[in-house]
Protein backbone atom coordinates (compact mmCIF):
# COMPACT_ATOMS: atom_id res chain seq x y z
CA UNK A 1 26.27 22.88 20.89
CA UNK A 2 24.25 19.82 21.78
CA UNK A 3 23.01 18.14 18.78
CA UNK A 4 19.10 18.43 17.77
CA UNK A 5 16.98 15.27 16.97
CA UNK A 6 13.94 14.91 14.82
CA UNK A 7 12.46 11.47 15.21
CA UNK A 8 10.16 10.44 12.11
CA UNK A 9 7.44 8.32 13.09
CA UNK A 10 5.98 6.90 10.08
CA UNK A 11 3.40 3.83 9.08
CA UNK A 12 0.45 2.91 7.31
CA UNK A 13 -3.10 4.05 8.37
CA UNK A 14 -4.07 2.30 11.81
CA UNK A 15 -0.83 1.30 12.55
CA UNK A 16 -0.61 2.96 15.83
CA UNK A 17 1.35 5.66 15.02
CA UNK A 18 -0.36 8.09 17.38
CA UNK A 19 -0.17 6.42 20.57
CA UNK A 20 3.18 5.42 19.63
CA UNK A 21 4.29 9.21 19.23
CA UNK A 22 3.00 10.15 22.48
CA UNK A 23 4.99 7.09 23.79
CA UNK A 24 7.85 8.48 22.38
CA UNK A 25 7.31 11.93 23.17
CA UNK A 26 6.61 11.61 26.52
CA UNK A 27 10.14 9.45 27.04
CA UNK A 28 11.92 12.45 25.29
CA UNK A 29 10.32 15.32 27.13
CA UNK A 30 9.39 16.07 22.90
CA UNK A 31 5.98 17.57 21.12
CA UNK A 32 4.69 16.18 18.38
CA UNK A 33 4.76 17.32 14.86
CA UNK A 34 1.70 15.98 12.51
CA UNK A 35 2.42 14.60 9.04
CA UNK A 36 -0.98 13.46 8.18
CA UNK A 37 -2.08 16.02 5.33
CA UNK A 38 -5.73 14.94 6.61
CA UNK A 39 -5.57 15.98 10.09
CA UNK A 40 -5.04 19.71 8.96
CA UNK A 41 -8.36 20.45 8.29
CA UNK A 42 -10.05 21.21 11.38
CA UNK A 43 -13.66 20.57 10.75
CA UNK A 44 -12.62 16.96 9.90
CA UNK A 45 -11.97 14.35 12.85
CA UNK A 46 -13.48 11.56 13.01
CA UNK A 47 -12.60 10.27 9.35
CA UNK A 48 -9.09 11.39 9.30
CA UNK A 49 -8.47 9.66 12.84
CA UNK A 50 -7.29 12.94 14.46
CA UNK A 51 -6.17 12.60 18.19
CA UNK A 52 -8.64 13.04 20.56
CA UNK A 53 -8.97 15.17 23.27
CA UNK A 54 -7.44 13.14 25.66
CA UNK A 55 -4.78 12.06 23.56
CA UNK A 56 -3.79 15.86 22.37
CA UNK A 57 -4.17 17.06 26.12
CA UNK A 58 -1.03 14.08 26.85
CA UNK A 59 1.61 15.87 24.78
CA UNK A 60 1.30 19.41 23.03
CA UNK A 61 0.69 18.60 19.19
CA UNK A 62 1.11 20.95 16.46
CA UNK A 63 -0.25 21.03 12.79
CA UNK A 64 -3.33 19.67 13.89
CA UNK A 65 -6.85 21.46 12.89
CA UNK A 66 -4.47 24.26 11.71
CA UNK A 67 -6.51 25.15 8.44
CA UNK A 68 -10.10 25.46 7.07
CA UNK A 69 -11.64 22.70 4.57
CA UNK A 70 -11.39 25.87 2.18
CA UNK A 71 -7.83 26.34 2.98
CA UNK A 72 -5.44 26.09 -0.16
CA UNK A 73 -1.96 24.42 1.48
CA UNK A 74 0.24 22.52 -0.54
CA UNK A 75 3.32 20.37 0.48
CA UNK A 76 5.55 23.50 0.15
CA UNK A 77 3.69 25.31 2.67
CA UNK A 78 3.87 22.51 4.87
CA UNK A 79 7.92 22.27 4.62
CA UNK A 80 8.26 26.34 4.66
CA UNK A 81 6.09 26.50 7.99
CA UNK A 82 7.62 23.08 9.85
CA UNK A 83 10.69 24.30 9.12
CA UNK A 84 10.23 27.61 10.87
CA UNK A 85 8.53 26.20 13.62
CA UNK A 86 11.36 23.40 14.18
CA UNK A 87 14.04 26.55 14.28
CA UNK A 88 12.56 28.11 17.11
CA UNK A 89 11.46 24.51 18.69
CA UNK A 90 14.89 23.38 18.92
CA UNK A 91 16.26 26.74 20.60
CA UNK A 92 14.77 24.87 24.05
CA UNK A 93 14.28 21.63 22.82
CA UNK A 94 16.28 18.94 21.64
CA UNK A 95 13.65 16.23 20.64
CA UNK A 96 10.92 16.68 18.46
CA UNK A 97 8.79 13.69 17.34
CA UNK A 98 7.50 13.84 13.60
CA UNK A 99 4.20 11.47 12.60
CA UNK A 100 1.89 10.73 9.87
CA UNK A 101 0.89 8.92 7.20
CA UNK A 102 1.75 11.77 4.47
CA UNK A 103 5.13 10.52 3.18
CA UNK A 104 5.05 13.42 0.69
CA UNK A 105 5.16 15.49 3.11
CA UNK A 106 7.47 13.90 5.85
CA UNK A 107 9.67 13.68 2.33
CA UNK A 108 9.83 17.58 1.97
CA UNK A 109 10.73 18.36 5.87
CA UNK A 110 13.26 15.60 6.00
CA UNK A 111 14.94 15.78 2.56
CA UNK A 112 13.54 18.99 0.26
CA UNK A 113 11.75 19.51 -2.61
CA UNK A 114 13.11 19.83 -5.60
CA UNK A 115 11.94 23.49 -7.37
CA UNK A 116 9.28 22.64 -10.09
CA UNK A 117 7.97 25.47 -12.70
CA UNK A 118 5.34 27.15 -12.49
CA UNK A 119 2.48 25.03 -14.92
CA UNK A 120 0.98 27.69 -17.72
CA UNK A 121 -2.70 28.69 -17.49
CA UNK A 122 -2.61 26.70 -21.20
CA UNK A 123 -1.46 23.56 -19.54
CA UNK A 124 -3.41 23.37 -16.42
CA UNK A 125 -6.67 23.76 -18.55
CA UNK A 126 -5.45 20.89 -20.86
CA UNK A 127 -5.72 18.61 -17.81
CA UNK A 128 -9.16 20.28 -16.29
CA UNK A 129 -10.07 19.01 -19.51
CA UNK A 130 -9.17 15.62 -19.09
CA UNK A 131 -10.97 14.76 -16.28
CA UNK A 132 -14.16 16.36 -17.22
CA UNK A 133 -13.83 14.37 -20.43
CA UNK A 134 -12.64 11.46 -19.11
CA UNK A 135 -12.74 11.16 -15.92
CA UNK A 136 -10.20 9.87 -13.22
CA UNK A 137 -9.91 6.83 -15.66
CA UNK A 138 -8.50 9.10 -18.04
CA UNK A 139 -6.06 10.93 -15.59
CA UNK A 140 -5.14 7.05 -14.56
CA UNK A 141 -4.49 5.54 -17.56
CA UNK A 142 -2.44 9.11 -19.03
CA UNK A 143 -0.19 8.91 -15.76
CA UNK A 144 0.53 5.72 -15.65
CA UNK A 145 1.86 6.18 -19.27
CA UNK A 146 3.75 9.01 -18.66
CA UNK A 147 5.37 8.03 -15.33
CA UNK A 148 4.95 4.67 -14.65
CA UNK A 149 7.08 5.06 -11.27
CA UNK A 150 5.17 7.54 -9.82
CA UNK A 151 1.58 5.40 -10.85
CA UNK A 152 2.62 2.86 -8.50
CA UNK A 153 2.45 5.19 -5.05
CA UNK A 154 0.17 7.91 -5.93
CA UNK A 155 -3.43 8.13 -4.35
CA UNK A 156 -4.89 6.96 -7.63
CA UNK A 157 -8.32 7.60 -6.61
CA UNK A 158 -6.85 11.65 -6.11
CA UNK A 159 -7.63 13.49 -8.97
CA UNK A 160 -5.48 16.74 -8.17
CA UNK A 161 -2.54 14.61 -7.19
CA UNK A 162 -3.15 12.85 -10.70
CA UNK A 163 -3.61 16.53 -12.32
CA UNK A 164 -0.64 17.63 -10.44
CA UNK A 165 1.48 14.59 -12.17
CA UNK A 166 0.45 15.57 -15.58
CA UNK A 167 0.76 19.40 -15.30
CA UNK A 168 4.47 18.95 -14.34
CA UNK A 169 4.80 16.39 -16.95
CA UNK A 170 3.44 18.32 -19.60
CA UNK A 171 5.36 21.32 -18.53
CA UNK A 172 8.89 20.12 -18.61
CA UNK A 173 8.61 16.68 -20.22
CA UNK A 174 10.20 14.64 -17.44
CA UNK A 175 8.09 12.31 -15.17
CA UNK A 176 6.81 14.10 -11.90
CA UNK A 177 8.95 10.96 -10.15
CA UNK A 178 12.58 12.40 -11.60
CA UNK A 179 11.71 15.68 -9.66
CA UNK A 180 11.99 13.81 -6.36
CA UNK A 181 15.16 11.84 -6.94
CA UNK A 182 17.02 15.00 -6.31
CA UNK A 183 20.13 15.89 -4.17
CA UNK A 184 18.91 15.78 -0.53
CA UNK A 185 18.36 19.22 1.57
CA UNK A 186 20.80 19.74 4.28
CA UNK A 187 19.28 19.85 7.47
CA UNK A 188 20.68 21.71 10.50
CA UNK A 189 19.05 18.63 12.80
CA UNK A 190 19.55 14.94 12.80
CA UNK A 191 16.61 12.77 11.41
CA UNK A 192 15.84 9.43 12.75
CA UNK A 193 13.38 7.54 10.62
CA UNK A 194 11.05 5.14 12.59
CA UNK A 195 8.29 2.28 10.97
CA UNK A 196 5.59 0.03 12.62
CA UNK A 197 5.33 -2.74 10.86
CA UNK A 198 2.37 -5.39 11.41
CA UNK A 199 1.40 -8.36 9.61
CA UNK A 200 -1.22 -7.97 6.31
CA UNK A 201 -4.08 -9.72 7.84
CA UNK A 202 -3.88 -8.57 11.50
CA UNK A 203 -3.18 -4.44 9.62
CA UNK A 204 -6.46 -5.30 7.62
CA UNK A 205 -8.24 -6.65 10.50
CA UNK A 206 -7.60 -3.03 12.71
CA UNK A 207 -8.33 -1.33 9.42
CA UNK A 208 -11.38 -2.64 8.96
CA UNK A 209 -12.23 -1.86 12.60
CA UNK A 210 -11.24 1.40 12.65
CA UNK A 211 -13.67 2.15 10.10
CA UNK A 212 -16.98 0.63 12.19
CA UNK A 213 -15.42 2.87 15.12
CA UNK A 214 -15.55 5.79 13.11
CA UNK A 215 -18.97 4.93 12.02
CA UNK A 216 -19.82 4.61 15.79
CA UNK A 217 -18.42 7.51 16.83
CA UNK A 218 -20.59 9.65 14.02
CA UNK A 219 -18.61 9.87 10.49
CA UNK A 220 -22.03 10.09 8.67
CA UNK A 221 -22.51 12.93 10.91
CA UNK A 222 -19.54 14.66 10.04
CA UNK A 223 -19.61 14.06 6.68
CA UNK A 224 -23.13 15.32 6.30
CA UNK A 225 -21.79 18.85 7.90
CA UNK A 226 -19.13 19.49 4.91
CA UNK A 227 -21.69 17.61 2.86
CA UNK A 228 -22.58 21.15 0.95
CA UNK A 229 -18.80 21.73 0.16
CA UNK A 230 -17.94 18.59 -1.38
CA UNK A 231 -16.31 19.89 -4.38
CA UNK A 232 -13.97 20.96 -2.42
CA UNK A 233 -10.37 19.39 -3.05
CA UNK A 234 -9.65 18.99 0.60
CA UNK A 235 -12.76 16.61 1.25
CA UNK A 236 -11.73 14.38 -2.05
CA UNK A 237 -10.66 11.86 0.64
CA UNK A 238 -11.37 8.15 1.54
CA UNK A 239 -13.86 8.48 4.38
CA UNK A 240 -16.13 11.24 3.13
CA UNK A 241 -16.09 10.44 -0.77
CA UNK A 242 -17.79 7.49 -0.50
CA UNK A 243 -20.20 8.78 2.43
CA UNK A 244 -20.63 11.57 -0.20
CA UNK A 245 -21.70 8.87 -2.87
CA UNK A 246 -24.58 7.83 -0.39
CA UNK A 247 -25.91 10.63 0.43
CA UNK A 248 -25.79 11.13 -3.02
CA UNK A 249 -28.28 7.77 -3.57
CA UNK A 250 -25.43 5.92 -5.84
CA UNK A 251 -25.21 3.45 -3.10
CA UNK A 252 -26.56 1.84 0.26
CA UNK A 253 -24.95 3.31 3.44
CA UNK A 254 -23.50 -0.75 3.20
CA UNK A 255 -21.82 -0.68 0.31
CA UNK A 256 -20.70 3.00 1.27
CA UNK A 257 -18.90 1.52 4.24
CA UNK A 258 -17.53 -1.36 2.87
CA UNK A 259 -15.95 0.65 0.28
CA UNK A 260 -14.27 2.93 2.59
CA UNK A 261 -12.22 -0.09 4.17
CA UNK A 262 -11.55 -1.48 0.97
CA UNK A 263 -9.87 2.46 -0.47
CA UNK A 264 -8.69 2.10 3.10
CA UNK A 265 -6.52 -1.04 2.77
CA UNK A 266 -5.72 -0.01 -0.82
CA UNK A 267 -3.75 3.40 0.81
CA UNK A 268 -2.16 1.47 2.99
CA UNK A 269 -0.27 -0.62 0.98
CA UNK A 270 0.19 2.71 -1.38
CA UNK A 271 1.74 3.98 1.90
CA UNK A 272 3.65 0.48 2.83
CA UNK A 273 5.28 0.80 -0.92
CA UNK A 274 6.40 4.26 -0.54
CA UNK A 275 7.90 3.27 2.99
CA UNK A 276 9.84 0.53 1.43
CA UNK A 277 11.57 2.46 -1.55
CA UNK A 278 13.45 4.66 1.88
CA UNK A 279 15.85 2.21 3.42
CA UNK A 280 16.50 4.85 5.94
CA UNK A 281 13.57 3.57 7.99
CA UNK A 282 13.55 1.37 10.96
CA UNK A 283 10.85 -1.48 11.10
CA UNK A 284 9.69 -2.22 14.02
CA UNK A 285 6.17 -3.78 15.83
CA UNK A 286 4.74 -2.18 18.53
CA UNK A 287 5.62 -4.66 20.69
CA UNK A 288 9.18 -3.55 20.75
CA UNK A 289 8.35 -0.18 20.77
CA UNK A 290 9.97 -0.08 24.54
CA UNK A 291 13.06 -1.44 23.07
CA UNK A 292 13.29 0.90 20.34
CA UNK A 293 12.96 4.07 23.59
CA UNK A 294 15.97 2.42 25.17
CA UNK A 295 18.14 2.08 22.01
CA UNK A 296 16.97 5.66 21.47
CA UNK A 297 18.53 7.00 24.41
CA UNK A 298 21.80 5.23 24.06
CA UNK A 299 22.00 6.65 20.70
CA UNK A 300 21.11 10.10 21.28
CA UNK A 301 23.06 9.90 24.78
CA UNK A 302 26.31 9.40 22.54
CA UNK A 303 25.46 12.34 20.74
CA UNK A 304 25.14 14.39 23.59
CA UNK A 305 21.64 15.27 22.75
């Protein structure tokens, strides 16, 4: 039986990552798998950098503008329904291209998660109570206490992943980081883990960018049509939080945009530290990226792929 091949994609935000996939895609005859939590949610597109048209209509994508705003879909889901998709994928294909910026959830396809108890009504109010107390300071300051590991990669301005942290901790009394330094998942596929790598100033430069494209291309817009569901976990997300906070009045529409590439830069270096702990990952810039295809199909070529 000819070997099966998912290649992981990974990098931080505005990176390249999605030309780069359909790069690689196209090259392998492969579809794409998304890993960007964001790009789920199918009335957001502009502020979670989705593919566009053009790009999608290049190479058939999956996992993108798959759910509702309203949707509840947790990282389990994700690795229960990529899973199932990659079993019948691979019965006709023999590439498959992963990508996204969600290393959580790239984590759970490639590796497994660990099984975590279900948190007690009791407990989950305890931390409700936190953060109407004491806001996402006090969710901060009680995490990084409790599980100083994890503090350094989570989303810190993400109050359920925060919440999430301290229900688990509270539940079992171990740090929400010893759950994922568990015995890997065996997978019936080989896993190839790619990363673009750029240089700080030029990545912050093409962040900052990005983010006066976006605004170009109509974020406000799009941010004022979810504006009357912005409670809503799913929208708790750099891009329309602080857009939220202007239409709110706390700010100027300046200060709202200049804040989104500063959370910007700040995720990804969250997402270049989480990269770093996995030495399974190839660096590489997207310069090489044509070198990378070619070493790619001497090493799957040996593998019969």
């Amino acid at each position: 039986m000819e070997n099966k091949h998912l290649i992981v994609l990974a990098g931080p935000t505005a990176s390249g990552k999605t030309a780069t996939a359909i790069k690689l895609a196209k090259a392998f005859d492969a579809e794409i798998i998304s890993a960007d939590s964001r790009q789920f949610y199918k009335e957001l597109s502009i502020g979670t950098a989705a593919p566009t048209p053009e790009e999608l209509a290049l190479v058939k994508h999956h996992f993108i503008h798959n759910l509702s705003i309203e949707d509840k879909y947790d990282v389990a889901d994700y690795e229960r329904d990529v899973l199932n998709y990659i079993k019948e994928y691979f019965k006709t294909k023999n590439v498959a291209i992963m990508t996204g910026g969600s290393g959580l959830f790239i984590d759970a396809v490639c590796n497994g998660l660990d099984s975590i108890p279900d948190i007690s009504e009791e407990i989950r109010n305890k931390v409700t109570r936190m953060l109407e107390e004491g806001g996402l300071d006090a969710l901060q300051k009680e995490v990084e206490k409790v599980d100083p590991e994890y503090y350094q990669i989570v989303d810190k301005q993400n109050p359920r992943r925060l919440q999430r942290a301290l229900e688990v901790y509270y539940q079992t009394n171990r740090p929400y980081s010893t759950f994922r330094q568990r015995n890997f998942a065996k997978r019936d596929f080989d896993i190839i883990k790619l990363a673009i790598l750029w240089d700080r100033d030029k990545l912050i430069e093409r962040i900052n960018k990005r983010v006066d494209l976006m605004m170009e291309q109509g974020l406000l817009d799009e941010v004022k049509s979810v504006y009357s569901k912005r409670h809503l976990n799913s929208l708790n997300t750099v891009g329309y939080k602080e857009l939220f906070d202007y239409l709110d009045g706390k700010c100027s529409l300046e200060q709202a945009v200049e804040q989104i590439k500063i959370n910007t830069r700040q995720y990804a270096k969250r997402q270049m530290t989480w990269l770093r702990k996995n030495n399974d990952y190839q660096w590489f810039t997207i310069d090489e990226s044509d070198e990378i295809i070619d070493t790619l199909f001497e090493k799957l070529n040996s593998t019969r792929w």
